[in-house]
PDB file of N, CA and C in Angstrom:
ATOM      1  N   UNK A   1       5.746 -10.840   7.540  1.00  0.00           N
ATOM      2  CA  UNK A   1       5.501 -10.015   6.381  1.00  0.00           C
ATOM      3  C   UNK A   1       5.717 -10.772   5.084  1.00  0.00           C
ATOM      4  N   UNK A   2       6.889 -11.929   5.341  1.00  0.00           N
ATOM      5  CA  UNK A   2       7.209 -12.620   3.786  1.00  0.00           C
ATOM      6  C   UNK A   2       5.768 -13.033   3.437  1.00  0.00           C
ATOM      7  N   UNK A   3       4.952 -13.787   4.092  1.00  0.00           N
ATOM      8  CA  UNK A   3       3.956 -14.882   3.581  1.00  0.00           C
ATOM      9  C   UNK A   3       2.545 -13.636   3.710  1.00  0.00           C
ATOM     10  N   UNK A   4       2.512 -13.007   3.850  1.00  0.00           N
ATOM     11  CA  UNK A   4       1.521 -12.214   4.241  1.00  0.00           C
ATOM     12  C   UNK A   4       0.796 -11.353   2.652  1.00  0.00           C
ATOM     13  N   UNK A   5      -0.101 -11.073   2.454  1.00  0.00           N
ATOM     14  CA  UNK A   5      -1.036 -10.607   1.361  1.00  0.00           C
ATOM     15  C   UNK A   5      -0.379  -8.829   1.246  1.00  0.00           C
ATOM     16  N   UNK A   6      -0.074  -8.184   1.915  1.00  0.00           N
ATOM     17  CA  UNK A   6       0.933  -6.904   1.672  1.00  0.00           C
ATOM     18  C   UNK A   6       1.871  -7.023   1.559  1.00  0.00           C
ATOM     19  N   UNK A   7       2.376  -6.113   0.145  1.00  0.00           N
ATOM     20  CA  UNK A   7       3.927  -5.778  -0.087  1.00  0.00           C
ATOM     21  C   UNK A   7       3.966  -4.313  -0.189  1.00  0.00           C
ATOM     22  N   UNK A   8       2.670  -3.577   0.819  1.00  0.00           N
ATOM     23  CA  UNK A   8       3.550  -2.653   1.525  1.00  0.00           C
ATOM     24  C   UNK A   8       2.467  -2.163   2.965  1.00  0.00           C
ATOM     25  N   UNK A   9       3.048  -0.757   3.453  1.00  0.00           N
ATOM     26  CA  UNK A   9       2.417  -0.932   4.789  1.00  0.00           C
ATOM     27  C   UNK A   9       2.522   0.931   5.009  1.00  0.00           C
ATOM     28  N   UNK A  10       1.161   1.407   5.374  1.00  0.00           N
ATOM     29  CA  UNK A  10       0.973   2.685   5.425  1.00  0.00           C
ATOM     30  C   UNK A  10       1.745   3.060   6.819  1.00  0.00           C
ATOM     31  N   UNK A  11       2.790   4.143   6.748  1.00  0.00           N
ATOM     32  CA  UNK A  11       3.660   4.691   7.780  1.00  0.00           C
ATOM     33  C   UNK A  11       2.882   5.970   8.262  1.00  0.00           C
ATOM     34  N   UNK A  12       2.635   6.159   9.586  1.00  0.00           N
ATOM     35  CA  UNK A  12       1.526   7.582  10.121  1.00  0.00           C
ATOM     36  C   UNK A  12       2.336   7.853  11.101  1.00  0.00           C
ATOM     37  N   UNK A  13       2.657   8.910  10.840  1.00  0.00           N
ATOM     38  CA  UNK A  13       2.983   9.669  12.210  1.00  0.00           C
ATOM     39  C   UNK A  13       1.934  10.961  13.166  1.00  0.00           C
ATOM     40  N   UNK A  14       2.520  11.650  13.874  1.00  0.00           N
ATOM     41  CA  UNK A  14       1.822  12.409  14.398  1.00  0.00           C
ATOM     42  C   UNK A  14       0.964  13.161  13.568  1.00  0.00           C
ATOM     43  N   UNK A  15       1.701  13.764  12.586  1.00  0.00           N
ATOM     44  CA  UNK A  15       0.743  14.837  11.643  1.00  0.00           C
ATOM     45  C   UNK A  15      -0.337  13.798  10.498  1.00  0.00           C
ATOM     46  N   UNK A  16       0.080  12.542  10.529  1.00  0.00           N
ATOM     47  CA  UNK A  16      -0.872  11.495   9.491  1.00  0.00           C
ATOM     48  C   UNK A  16      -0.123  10.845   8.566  1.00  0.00           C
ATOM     49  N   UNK A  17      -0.875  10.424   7.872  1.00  0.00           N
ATOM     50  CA  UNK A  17       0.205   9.454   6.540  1.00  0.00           C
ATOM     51  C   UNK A  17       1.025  10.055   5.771  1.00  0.00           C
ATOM     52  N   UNK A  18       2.609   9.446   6.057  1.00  0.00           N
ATOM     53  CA  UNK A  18       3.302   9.949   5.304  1.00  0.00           C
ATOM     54  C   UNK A  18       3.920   9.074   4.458  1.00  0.00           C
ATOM     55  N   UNK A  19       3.326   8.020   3.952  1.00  0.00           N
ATOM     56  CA  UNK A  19       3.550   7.073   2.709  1.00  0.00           C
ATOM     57  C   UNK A  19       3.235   5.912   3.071  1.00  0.00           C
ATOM     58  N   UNK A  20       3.704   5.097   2.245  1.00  0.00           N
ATOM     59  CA  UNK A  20       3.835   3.501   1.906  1.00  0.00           C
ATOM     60  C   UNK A  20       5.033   3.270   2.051  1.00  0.00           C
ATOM     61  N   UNK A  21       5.213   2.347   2.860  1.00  0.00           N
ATOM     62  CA  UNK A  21       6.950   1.439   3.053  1.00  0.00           C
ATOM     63  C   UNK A  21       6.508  -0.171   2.226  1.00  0.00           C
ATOM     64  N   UNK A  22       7.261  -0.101   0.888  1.00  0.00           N
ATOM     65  CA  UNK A  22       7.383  -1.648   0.576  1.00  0.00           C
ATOM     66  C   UNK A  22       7.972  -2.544   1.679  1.00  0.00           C
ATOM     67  N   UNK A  23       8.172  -4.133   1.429  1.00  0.00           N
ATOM     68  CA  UNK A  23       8.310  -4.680   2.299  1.00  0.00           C
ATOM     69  C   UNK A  23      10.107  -4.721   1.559  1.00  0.00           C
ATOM     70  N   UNK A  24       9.888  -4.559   0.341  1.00  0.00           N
ATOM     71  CA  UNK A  24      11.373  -4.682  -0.295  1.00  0.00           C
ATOM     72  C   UNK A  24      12.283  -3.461   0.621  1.00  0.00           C
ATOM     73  N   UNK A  25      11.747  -2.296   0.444  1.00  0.00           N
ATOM     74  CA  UNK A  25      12.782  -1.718   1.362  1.00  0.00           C
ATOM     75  C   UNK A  25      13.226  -1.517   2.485  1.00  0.00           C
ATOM     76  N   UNK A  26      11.946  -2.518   3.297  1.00  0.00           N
ATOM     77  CA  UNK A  26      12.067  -3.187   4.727  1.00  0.00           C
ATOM     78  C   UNK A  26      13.383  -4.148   4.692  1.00  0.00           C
ATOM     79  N   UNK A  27      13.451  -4.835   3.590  1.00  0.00           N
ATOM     80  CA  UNK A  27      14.582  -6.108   3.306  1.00  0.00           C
ATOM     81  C   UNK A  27      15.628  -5.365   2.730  1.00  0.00           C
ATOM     82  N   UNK A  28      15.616  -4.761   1.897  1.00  0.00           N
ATOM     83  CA  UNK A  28      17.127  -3.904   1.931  1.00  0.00           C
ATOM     84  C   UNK A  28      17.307  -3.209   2.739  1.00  0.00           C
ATOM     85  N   UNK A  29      16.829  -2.256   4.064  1.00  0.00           N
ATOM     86  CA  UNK A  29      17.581  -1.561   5.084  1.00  0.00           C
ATOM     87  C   UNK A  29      17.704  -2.731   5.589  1.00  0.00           C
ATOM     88  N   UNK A  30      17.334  -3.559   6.119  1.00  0.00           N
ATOM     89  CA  UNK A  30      18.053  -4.679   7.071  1.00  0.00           C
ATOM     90  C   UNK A  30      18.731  -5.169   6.131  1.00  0.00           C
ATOM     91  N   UNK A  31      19.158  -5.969   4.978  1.00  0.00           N
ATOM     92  CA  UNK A  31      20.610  -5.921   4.476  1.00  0.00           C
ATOM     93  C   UNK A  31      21.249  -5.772   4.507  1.00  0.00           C
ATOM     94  N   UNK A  32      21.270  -4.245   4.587  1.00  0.00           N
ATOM     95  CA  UNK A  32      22.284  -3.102   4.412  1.00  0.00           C
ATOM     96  C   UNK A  32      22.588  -2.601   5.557  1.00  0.00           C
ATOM     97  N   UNK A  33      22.216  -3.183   6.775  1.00  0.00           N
ATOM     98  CA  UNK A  33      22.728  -3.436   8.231  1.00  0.00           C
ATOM     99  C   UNK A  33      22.376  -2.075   8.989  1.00  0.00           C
ATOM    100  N   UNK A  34      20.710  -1.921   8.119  1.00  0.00           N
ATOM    101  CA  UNK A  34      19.518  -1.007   8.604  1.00  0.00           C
ATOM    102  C   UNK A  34      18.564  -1.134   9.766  1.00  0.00           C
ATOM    103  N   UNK A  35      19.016  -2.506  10.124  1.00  0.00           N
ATOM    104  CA  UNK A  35      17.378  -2.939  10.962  1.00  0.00           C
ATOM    105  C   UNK A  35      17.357  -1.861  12.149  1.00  0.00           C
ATOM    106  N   UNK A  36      18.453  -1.066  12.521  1.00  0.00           N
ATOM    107  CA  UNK A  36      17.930   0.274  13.888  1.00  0.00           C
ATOM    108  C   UNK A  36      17.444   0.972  13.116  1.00  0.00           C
ATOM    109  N   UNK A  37      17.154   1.246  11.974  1.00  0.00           N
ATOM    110  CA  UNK A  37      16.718   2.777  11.700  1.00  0.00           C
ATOM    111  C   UNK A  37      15.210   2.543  11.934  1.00  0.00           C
ATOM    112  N   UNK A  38      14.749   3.839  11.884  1.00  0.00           N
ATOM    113  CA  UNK A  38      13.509   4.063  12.177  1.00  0.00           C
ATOM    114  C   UNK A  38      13.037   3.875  10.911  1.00  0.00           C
ATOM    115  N   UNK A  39      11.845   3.455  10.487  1.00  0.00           N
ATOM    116  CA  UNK A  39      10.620   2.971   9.669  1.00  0.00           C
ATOM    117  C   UNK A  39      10.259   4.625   8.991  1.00  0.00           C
ATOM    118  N   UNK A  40      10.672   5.727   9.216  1.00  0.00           N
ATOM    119  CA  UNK A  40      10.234   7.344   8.784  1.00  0.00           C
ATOM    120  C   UNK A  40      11.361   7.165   7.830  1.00  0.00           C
ATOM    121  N   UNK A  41      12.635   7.139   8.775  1.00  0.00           N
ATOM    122  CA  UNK A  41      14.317   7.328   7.720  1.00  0.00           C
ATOM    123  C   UNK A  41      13.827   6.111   6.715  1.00  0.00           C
ATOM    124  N   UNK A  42      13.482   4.955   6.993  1.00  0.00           N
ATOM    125  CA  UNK A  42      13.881   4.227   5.194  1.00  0.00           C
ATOM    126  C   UNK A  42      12.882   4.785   4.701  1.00  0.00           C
ATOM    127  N   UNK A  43      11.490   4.935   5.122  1.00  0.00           N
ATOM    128  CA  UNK A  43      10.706   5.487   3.891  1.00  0.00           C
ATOM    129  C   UNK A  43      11.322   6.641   3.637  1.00  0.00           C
ATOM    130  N   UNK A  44      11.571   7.871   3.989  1.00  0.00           N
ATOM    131  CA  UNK A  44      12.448   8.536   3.289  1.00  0.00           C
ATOM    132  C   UNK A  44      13.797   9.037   2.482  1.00  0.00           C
ATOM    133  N   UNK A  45      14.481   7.469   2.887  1.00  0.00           N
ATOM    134  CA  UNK A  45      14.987   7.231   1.994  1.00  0.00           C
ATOM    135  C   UNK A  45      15.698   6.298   1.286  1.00  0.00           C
ATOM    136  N   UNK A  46      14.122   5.708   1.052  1.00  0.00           N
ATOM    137  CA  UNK A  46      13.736   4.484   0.088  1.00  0.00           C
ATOM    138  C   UNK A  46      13.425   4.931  -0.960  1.00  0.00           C
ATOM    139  N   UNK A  47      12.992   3.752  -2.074  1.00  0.00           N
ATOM    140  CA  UNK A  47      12.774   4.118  -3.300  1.00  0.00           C
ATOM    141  C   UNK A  47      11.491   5.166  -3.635  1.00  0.00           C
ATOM    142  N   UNK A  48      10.717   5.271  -2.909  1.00  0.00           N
ATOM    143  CA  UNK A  48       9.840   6.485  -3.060  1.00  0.00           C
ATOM    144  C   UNK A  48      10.076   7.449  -2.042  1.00  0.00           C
ATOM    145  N   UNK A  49      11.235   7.920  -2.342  1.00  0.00           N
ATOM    146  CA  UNK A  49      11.749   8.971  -1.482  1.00  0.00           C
ATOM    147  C   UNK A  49      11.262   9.883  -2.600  1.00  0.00           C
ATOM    148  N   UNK A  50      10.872  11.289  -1.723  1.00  0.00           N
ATOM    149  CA  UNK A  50       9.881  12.380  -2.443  1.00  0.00           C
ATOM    150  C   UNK A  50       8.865  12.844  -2.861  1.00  0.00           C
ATOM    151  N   UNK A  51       7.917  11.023  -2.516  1.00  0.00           N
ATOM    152  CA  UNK A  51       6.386  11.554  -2.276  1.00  0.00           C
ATOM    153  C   UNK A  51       5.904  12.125  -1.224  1.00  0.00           C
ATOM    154  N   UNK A  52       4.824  12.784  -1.630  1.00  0.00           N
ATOM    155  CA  UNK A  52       4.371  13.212   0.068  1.00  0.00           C
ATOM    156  C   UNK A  52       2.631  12.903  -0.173  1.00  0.00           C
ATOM    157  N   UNK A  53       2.351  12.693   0.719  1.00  0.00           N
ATOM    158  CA  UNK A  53       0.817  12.174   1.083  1.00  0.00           C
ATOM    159  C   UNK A  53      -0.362  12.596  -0.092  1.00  0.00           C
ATOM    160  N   UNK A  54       0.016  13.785  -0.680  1.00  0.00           N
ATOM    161  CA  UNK A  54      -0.872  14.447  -1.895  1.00  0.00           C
ATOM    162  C   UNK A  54      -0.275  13.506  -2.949  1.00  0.00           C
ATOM    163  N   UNK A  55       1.203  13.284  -3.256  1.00  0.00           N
ATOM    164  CA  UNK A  55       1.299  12.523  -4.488  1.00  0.00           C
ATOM    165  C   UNK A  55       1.396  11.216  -4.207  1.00  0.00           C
ATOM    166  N   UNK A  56       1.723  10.295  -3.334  1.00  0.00           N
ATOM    167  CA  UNK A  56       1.462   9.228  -3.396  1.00  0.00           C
ATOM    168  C   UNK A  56      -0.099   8.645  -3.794  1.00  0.00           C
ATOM    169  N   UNK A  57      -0.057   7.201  -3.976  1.00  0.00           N
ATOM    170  CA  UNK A  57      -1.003   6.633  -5.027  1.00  0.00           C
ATOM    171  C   UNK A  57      -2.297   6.392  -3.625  1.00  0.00           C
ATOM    172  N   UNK A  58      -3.457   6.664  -3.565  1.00  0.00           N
ATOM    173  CA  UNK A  58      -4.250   6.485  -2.872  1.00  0.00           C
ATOM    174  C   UNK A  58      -5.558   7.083  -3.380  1.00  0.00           C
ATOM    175  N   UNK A  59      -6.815   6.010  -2.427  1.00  0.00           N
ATOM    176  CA  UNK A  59      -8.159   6.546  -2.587  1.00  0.00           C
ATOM    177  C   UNK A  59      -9.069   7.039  -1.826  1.00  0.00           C
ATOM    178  N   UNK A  60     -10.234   7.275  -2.138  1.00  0.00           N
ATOM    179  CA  UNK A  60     -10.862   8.011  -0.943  1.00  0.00           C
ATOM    180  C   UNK A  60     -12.532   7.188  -1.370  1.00  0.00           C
ATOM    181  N   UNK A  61     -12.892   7.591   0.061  1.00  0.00           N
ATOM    182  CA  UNK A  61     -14.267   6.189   0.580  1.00  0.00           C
ATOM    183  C   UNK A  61     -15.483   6.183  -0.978  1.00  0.00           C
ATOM    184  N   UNK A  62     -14.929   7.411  -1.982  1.00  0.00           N
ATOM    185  CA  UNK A  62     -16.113   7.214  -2.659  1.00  0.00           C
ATOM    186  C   UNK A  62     -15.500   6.757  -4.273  1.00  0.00           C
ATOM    187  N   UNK A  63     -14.726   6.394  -3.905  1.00  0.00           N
ATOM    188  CA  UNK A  63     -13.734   5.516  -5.474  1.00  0.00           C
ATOM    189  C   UNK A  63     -14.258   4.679  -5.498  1.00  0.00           C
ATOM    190  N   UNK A  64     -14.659   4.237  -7.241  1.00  0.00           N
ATOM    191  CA  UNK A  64     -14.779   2.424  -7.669  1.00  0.00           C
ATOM    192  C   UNK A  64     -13.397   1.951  -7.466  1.00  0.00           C
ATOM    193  N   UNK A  65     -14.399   0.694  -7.010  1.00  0.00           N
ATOM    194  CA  UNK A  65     -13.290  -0.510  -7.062  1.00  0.00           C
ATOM    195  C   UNK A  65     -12.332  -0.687  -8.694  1.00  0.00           C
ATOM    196  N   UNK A  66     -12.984   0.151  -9.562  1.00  0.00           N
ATOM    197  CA  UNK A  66     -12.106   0.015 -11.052  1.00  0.00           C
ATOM    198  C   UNK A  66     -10.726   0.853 -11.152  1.00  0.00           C
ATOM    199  N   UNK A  67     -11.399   2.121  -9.514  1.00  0.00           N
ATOM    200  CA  UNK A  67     -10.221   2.907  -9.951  1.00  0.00           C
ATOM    201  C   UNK A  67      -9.155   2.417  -9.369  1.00  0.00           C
ATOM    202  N   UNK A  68      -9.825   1.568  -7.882  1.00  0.00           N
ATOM    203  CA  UNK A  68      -8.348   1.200  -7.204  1.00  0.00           C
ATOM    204  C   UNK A  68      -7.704   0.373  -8.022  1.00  0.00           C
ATOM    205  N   UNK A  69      -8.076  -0.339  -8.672  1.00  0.00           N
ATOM    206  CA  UNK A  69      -7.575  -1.406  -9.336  1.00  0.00           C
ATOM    207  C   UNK A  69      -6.459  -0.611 -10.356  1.00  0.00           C
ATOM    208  N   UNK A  70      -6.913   0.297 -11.134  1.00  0.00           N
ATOM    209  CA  UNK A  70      -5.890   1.121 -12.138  1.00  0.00           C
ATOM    210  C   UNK A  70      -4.914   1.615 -11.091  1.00  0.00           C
ATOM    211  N   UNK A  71      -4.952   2.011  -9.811  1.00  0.00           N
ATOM    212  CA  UNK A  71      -4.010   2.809  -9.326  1.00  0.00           C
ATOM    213  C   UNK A  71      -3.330   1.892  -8.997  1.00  0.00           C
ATOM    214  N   UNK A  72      -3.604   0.232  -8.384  1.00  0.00           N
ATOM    215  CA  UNK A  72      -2.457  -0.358  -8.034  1.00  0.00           C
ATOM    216  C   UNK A  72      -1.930  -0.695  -8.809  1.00  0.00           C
ATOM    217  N   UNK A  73      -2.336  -0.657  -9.785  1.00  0.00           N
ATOM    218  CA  UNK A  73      -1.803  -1.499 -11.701  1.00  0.00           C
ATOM    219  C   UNK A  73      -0.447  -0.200 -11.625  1.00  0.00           C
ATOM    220  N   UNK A  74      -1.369   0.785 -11.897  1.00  0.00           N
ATOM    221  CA  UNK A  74       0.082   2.091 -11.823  1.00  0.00           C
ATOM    222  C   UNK A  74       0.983   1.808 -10.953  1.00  0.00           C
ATOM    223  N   UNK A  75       0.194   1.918 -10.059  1.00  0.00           N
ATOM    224  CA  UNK A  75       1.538   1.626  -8.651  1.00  0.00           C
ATOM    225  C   UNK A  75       2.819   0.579  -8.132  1.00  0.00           C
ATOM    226  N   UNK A  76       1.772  -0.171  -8.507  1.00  0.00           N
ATOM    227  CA  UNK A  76       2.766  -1.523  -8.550  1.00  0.00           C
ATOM    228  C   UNK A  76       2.608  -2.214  -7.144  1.00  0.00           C
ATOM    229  N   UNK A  77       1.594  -1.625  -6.527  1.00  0.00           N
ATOM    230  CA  UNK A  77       1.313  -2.170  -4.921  1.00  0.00           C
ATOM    231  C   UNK A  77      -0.080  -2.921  -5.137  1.00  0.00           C
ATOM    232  N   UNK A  78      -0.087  -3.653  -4.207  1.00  0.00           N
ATOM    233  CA  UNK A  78      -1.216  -4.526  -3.973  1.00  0.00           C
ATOM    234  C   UNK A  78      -1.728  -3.913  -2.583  1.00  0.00           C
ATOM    235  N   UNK A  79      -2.147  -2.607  -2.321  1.00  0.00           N
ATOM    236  CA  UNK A  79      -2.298  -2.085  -1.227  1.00  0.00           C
ATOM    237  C   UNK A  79      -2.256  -0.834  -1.299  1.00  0.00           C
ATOM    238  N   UNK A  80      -3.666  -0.330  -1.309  1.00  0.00           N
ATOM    239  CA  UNK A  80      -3.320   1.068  -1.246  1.00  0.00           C
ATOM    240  C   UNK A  80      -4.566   1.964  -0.010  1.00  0.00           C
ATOM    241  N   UNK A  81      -3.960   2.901   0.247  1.00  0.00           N
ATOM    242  CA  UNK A  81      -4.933   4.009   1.536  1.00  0.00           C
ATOM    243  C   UNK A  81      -5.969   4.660   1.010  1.00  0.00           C
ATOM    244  N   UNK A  82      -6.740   4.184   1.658  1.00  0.00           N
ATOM    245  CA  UNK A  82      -7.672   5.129   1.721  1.00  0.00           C
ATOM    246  C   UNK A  82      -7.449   6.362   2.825  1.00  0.00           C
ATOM    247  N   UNK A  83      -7.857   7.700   2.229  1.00  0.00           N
ATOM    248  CA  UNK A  83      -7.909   8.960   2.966  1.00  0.00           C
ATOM    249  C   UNK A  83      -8.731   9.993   3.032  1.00  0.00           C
ATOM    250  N   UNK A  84      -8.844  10.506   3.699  1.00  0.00           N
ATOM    251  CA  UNK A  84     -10.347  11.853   4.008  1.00  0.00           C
ATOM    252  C   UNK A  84     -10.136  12.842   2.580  1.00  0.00           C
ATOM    253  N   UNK A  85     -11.166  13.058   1.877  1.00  0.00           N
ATOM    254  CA  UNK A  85     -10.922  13.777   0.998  1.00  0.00           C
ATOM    255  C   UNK A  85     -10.646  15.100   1.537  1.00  0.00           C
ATOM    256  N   UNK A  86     -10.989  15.544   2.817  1.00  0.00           N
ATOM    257  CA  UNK A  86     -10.732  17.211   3.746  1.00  0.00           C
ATOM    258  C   UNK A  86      -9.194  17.350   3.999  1.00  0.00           C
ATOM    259  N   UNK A  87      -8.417  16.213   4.589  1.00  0.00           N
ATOM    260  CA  UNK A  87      -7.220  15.917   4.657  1.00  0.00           C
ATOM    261  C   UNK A  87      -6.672  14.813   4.232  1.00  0.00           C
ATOM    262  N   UNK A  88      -5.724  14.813   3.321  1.00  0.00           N
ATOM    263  CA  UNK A  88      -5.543  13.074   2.486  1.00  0.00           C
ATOM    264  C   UNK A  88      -4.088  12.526   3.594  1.00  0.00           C
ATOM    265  N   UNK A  89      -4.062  13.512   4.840  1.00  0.00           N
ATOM    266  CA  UNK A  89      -3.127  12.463   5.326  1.00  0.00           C
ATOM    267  C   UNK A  89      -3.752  12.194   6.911  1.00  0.00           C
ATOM    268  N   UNK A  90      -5.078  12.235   6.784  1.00  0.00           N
ATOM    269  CA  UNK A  90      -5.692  11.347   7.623  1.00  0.00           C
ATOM    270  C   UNK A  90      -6.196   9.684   7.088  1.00  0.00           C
ATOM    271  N   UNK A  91      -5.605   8.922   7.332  1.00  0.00           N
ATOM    272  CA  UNK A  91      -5.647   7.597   7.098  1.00  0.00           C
ATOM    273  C   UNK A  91      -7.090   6.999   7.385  1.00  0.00           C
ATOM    274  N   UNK A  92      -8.042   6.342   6.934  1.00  0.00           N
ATOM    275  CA  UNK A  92      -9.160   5.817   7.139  1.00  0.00           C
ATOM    276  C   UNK A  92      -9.231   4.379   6.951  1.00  0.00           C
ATOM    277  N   UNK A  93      -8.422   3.999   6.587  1.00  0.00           N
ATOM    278  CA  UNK A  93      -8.311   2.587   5.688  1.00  0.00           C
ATOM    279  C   UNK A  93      -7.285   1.926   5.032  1.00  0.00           C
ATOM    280  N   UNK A  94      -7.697   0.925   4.258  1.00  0.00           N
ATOM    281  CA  UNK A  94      -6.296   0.485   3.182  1.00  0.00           C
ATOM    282  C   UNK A  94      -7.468  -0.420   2.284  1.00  0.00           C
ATOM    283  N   UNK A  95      -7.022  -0.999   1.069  1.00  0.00           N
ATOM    284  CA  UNK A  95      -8.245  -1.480   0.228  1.00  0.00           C
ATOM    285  C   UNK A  95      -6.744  -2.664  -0.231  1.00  0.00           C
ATOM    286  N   UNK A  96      -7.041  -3.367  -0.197  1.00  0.00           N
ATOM    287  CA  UNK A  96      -5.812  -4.185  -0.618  1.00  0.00           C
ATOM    288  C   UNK A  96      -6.483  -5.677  -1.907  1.00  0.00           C
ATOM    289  N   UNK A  97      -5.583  -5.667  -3.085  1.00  0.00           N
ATOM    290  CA  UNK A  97      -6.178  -6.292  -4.492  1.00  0.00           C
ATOM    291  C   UNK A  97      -6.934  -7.798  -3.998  1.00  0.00           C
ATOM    292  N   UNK A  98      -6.884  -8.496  -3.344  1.00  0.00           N
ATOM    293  CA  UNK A  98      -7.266  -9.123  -3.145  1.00  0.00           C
ATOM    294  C   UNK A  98      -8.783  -9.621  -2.610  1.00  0.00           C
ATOM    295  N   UNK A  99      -8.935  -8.206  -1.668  1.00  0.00           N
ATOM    296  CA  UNK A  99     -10.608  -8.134  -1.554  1.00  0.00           C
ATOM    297  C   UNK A  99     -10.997  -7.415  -2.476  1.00  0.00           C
ATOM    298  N   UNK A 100     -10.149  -6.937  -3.448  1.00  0.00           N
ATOM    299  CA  UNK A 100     -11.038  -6.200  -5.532  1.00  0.00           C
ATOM    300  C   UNK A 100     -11.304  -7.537  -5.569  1.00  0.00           C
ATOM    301  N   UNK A 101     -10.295  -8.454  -5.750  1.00  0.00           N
ATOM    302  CA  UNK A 101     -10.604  -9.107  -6.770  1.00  0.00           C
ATOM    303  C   UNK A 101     -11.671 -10.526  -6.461  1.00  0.00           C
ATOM    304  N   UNK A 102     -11.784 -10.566  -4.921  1.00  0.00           N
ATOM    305  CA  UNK A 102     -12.858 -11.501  -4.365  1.00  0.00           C
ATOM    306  C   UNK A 102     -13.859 -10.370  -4.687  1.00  0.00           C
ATOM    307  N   UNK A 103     -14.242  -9.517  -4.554  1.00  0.00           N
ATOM    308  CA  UNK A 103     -15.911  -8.461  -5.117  1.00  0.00           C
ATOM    309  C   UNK A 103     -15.950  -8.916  -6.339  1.00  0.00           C
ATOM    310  N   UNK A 104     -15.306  -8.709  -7.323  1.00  0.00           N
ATOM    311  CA  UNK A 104     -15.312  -9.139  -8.563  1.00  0.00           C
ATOM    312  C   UNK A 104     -15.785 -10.892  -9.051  1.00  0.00           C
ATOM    313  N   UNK A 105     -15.969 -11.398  -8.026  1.00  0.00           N
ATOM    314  CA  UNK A 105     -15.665 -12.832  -8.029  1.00  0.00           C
ATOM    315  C   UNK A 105     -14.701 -13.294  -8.398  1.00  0.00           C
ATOM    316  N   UNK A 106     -13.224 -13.006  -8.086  1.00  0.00           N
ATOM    317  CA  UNK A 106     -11.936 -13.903  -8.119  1.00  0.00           C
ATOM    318  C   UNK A 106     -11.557 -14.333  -7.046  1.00  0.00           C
ATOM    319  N   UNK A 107     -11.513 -15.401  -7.270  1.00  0.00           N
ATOM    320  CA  UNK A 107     -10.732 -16.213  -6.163  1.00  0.00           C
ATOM    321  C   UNK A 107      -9.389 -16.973  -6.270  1.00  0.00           C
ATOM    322  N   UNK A 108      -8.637 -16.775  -4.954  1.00  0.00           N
ATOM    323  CA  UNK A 108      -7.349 -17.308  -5.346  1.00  0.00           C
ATOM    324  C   UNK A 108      -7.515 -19.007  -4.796  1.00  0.00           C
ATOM    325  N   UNK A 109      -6.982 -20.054  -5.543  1.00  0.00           N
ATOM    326  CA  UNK A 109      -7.182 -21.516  -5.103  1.00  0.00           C
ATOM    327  C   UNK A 109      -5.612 -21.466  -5.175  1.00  0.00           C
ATOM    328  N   UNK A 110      -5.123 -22.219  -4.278  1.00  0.00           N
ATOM    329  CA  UNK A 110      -3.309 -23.236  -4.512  1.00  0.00           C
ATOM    330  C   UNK A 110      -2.615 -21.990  -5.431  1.00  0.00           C
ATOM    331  N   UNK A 111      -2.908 -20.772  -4.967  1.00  0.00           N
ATOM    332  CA  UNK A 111      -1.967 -19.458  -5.967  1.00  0.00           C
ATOM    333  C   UNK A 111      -2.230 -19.134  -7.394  1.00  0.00           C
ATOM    334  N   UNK A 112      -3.440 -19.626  -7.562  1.00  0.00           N
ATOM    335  CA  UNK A 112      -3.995 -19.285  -8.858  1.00  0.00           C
ATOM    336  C   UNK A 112      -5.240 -18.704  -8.447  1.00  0.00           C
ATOM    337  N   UNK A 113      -5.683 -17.679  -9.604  1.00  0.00           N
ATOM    338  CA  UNK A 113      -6.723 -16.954  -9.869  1.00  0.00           C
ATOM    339  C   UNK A 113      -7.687 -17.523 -10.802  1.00  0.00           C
ATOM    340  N   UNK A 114      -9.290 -17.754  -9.912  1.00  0.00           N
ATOM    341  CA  UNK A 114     -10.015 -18.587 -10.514  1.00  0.00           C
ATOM    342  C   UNK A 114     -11.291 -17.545 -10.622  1.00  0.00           C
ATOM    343  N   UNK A 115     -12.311 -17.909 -10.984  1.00  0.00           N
ATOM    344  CA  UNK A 115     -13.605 -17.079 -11.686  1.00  0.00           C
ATOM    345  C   UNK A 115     -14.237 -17.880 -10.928  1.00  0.00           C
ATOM    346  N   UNK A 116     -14.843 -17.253  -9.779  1.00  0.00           N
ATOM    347  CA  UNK A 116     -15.847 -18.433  -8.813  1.00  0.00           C
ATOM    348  C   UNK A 116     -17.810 -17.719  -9.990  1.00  0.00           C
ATOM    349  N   UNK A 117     -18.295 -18.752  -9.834  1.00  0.00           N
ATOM    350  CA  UNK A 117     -19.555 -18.994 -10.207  1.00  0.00           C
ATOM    351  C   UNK A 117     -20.544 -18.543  -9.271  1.00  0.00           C
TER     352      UNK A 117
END
């Protein structure tokens, strides 16, 4: 997860998505001598303890790529769900900044962001 393009990761249970787990509060419950708990308990009570699937930050299959981009800007995630507009905690997807910003033509070289031609 350290080296990996997500810093966070959609949690589904039986009834469907019930948030985003950063990877930060993956690393503070194991810190904090968390690593048995279940992946439901830290997201609930982790730092976005109290969203629920309607308010957390997510899109649905017929969003611009401009909006995801504002919502992860809001959000502060580089990763966000896509969900059924009939039920938003049926999971369909994830859209994560990096394939925005290759559509856009950005490319990342040696950790920099370049303007491919």
């Amino acid at each position: 997860m350290k080296d990996g393009v997500f810093d966070a990761w959609p949690v589904v249970d039986a009834e469907g998505l019930r948030g985003m787990i950063r990877n930060s509060d993956l690393e503070q419950a194991t810190a904090e001598g968390g690593s048995v708990k279940k992946v439901g308990e830290i997201l609930t009570g982790g730092s976005r303890n109290g969203q629920t699937a309607e308010t957390l930050p997510h899109l649905h299959p017929d969003h611009s790529l401009s909006l995801a981009l504002e919502r992860m800007g809001t959000s502060g995630l580089n990763v966000l769900p896509v969900v059924s507009r009939a039920n938003v905690r049926q999971l369909i997807g994830i859209v994560i900044l990096d394939d925005i910003l290759a559509a856009y033509g950005v490319v990342k070289r040696g950790g920099q962001m370049e303007q491919s031609e």
